[in-house]
N, C-alpha and C. Protein backbone atom coordinates (compact mmCIF):
# COMPACT_ATOMS: atom_id res chain seq x y z
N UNK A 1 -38.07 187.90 57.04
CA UNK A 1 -38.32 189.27 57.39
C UNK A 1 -37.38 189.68 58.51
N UNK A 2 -37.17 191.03 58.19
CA UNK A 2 -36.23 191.74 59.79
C UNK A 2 -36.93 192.53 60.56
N UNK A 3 -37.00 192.21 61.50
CA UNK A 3 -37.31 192.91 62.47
C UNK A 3 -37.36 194.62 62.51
N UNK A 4 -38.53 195.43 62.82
CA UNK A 4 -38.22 196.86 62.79
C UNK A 4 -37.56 197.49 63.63
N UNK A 5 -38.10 196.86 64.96
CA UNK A 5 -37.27 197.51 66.43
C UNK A 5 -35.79 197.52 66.15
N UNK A 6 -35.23 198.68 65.83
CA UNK A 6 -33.34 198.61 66.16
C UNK A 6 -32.83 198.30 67.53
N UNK A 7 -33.40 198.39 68.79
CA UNK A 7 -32.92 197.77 69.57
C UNK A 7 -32.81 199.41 70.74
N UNK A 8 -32.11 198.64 71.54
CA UNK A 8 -30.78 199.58 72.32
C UNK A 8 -30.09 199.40 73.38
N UNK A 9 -29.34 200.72 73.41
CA UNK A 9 -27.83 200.55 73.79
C UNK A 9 -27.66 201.38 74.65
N UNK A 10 -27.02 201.10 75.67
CA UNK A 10 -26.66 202.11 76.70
C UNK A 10 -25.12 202.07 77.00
N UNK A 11 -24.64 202.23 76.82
CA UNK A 11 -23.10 203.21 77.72
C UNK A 11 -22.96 203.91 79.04
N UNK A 12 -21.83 204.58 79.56
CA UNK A 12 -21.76 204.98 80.89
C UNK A 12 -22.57 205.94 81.49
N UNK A 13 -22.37 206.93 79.87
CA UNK A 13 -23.07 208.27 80.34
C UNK A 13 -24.09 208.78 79.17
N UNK A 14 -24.70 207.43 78.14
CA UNK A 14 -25.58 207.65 76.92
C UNK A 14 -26.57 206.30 76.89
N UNK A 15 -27.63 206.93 76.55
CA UNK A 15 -28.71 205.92 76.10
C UNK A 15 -29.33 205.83 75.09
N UNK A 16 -29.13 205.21 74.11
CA UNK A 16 -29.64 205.26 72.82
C UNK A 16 -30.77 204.38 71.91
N UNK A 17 -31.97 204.27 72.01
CA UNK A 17 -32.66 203.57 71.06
C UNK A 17 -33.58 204.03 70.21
N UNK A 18 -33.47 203.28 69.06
CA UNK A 18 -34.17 203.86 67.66
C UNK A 18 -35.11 202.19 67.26
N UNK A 19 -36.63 203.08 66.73
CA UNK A 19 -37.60 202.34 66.69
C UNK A 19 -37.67 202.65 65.10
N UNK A 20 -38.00 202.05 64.26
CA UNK A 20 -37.91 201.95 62.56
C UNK A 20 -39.35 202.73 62.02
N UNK A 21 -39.17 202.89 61.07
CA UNK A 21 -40.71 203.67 60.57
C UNK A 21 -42.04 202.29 60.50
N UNK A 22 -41.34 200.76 60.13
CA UNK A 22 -42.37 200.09 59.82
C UNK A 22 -41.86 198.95 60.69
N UNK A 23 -42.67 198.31 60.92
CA UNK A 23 -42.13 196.83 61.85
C UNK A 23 -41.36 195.92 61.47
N UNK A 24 -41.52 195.58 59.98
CA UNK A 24 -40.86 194.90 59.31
C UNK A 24 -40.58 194.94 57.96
N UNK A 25 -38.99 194.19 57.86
CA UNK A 25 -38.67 194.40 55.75
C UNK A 25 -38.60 193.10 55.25
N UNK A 26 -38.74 193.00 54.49
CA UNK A 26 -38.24 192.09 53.41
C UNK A 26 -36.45 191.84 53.41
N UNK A 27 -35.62 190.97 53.48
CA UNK A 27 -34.58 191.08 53.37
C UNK A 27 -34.18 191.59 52.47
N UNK A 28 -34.97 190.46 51.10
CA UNK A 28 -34.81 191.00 49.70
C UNK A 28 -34.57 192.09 49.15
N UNK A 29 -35.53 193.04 50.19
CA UNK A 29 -35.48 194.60 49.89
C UNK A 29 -34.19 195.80 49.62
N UNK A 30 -33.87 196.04 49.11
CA UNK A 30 -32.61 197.16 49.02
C UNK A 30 -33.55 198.44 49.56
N UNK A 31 -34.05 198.91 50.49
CA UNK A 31 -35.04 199.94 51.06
C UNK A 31 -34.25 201.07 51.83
N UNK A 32 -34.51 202.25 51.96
CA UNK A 32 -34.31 203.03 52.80
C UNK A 32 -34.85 202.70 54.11
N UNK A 33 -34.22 202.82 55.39
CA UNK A 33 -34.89 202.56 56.62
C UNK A 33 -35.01 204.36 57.17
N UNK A 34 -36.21 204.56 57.25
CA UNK A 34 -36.25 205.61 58.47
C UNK A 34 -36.83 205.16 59.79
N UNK A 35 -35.68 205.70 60.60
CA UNK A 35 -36.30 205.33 61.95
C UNK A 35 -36.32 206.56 62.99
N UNK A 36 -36.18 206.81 64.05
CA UNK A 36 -36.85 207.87 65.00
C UNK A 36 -35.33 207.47 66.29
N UNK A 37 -34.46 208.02 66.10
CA UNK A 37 -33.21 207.87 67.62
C UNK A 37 -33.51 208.70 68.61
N UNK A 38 -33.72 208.06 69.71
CA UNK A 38 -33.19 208.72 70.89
C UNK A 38 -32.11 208.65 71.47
N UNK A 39 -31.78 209.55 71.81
CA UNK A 39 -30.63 210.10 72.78
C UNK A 39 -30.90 210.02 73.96
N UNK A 40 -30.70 209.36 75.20
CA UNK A 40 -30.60 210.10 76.81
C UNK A 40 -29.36 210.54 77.28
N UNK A 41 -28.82 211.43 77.46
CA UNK A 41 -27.57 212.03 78.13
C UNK A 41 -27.66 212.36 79.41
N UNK A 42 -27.26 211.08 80.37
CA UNK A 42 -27.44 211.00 81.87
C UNK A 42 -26.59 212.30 82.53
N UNK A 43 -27.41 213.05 83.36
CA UNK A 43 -26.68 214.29 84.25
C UNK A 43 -24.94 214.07 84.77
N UNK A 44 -24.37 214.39 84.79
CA UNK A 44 -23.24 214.28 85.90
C UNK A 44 -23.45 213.95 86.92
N UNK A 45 -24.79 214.72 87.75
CA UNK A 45 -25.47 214.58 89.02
C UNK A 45 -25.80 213.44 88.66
N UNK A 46 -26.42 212.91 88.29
CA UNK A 46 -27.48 211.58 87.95
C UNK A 46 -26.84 210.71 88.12
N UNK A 47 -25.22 210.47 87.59
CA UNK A 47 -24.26 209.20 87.58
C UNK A 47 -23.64 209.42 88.99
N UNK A 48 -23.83 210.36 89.77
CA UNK A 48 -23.12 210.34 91.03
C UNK A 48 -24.47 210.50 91.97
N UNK A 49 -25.85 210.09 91.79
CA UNK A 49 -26.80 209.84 92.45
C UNK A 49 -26.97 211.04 93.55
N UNK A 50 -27.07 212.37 92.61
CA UNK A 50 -27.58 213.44 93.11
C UNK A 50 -28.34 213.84 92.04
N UNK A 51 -29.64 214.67 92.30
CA UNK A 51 -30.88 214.67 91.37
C UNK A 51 -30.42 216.06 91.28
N UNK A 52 -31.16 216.79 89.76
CA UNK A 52 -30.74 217.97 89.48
C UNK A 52 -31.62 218.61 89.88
N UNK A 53 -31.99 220.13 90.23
CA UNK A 53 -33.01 221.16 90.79
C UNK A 53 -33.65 221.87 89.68
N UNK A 54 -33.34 221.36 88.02
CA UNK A 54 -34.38 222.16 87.40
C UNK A 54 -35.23 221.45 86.80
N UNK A 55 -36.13 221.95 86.09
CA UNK A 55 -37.79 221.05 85.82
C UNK A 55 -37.16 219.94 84.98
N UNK A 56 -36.36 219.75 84.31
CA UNK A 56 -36.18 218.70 83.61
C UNK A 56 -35.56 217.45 84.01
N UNK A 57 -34.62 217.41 84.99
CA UNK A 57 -34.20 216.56 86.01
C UNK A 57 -32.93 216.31 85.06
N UNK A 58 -32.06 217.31 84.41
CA UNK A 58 -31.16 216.77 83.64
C UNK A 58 -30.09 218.11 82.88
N UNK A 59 -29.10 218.28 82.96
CA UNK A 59 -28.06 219.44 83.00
C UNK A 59 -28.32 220.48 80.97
N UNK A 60 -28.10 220.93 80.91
CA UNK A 60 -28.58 221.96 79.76
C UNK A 60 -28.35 221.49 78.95
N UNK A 61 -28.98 221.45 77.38
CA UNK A 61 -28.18 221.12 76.49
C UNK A 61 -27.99 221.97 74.96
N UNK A 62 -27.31 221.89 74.46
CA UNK A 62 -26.97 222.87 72.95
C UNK A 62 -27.04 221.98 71.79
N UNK A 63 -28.52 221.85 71.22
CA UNK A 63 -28.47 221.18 69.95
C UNK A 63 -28.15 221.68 68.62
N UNK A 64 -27.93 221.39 67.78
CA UNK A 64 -28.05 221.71 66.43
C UNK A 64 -29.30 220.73 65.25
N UNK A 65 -30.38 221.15 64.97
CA UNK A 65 -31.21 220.48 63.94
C UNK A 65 -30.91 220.86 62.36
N UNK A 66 -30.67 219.61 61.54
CA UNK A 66 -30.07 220.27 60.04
C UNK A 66 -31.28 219.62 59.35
N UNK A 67 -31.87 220.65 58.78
CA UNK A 67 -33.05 220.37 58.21
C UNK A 67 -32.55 220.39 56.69
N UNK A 68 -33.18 219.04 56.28
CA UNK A 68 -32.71 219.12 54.58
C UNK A 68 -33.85 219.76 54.03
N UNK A 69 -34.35 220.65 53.26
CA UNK A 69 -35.75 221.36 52.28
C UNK A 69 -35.58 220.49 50.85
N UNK A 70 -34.81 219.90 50.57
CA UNK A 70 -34.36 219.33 49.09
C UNK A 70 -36.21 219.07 48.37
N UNK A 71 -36.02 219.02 46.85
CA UNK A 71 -37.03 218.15 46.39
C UNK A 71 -37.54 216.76 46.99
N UNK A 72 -36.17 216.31 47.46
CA UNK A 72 -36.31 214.63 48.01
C UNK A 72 -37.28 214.36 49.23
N UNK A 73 -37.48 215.54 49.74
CA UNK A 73 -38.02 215.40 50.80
C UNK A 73 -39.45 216.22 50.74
N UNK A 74 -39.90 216.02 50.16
CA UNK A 74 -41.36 216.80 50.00
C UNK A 74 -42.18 215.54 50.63
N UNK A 75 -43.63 216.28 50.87
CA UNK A 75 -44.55 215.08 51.21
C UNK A 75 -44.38 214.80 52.50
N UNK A 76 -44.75 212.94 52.64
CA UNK A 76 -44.56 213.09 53.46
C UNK A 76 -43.25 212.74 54.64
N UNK A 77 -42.02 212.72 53.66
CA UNK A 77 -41.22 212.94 54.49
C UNK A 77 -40.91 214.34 55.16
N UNK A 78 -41.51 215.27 54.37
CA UNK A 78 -41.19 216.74 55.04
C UNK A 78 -42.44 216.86 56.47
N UNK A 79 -43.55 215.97 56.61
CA UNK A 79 -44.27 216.46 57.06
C UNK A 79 -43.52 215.53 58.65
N UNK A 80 -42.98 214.74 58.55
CA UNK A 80 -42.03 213.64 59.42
C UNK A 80 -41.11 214.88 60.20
N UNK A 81 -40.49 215.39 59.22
CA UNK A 81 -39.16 216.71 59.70
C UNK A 81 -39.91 217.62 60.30
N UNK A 82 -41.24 218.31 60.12
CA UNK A 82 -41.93 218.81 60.99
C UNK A 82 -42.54 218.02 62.09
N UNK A 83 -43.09 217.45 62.10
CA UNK A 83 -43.24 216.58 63.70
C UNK A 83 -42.56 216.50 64.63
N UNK A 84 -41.29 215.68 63.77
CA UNK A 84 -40.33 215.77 64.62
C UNK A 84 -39.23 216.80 65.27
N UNK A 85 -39.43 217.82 64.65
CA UNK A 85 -38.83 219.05 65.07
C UNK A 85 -40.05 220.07 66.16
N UNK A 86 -41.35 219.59 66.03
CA UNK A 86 -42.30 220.39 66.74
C UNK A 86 -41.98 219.09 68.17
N UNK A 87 -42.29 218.22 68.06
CA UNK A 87 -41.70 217.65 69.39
C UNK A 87 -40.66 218.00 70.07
N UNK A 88 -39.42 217.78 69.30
CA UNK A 88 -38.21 218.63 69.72
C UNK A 88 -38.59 219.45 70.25
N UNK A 89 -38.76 220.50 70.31
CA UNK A 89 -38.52 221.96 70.85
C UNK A 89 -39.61 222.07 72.18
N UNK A 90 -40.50 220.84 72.07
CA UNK A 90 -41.16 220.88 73.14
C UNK A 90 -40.13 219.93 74.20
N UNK A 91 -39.13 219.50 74.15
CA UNK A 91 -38.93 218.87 75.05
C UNK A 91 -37.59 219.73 75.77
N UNK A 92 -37.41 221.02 75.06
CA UNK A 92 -36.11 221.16 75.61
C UNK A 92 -36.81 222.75 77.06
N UNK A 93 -35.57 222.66 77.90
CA UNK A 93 -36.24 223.76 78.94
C UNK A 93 -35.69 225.31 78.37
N UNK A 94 -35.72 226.22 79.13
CA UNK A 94 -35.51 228.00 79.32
C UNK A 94 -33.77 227.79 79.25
N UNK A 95 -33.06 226.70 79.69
CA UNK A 95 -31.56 227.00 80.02
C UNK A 95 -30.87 225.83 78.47
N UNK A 96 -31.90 225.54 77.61
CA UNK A 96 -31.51 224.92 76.77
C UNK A 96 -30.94 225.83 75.69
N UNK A 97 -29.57 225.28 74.42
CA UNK A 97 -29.90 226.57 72.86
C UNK A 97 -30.16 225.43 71.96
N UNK A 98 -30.86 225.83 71.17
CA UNK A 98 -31.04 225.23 70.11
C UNK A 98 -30.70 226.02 68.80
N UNK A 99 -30.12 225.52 67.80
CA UNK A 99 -29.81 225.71 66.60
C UNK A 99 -30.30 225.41 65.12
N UNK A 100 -30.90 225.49 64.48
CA UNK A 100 -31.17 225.54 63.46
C UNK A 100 -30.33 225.59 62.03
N UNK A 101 -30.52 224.82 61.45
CA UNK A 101 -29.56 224.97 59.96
C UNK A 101 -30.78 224.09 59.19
N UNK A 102 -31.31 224.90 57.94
CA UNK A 102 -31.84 224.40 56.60
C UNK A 102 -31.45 224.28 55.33
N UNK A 103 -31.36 223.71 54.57
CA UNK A 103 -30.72 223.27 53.35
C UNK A 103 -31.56 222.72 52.66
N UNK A 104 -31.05 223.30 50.89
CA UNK A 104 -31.70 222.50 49.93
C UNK A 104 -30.94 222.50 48.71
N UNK A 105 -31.15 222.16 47.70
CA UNK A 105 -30.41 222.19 46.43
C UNK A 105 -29.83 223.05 46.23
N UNK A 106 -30.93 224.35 46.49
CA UNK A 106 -29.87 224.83 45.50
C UNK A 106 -29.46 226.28 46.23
């Protein structure tokens, strides 16, 4: 069996770890993995050990979310893309943009 935890990784000015949908696979398996990434994108301030002054403790940011609508994703992977997009938007502040793009077949 493999392990679910992907691990993680940090860099100078990124922090990245992704936790798998299930704990463990089968090697054997030819499977789709869904897993859940985070991102941390350390301040400018933060790497030069000055704290930032707005509620989030961390400099603005401009996302883009590409939502697939396809058939493929009905159920409950669509109900996954909502979760995870209702979390999203709770985590970003007033000086954040966020973007939106949906797609489907056809």
């Amino acid at each position: 069996m493999i392990g679910g935890g992907l691990g993680e990784h940090s860099a100078a000015a990124i922090s990245v770890s992704a936790v798998a949908e299930r704990s463990q696979y089968a090697a054997s398996d030819a499977v789709d993995v869904c897993a859940v990434l985070s991102l941390t994108a350390a301040s400018e301030d933060r790497q030069n050990g000055i704290t930032s002054n707005d509620e989030t403790g961390r400099n603005p940011i401009t996302l883009s979310a590409v939502l697939d609508k396809s058939g493929s994703m009905s159920g409950r992977k669509m109900d996954l893309v909502k979760k995870t997009t209702e979390f999203m938007t709770t985590q970003l502040s007033a000086q954040d943009m966020l973007g939106v793009i949906a797609y489907d077949a056809e």
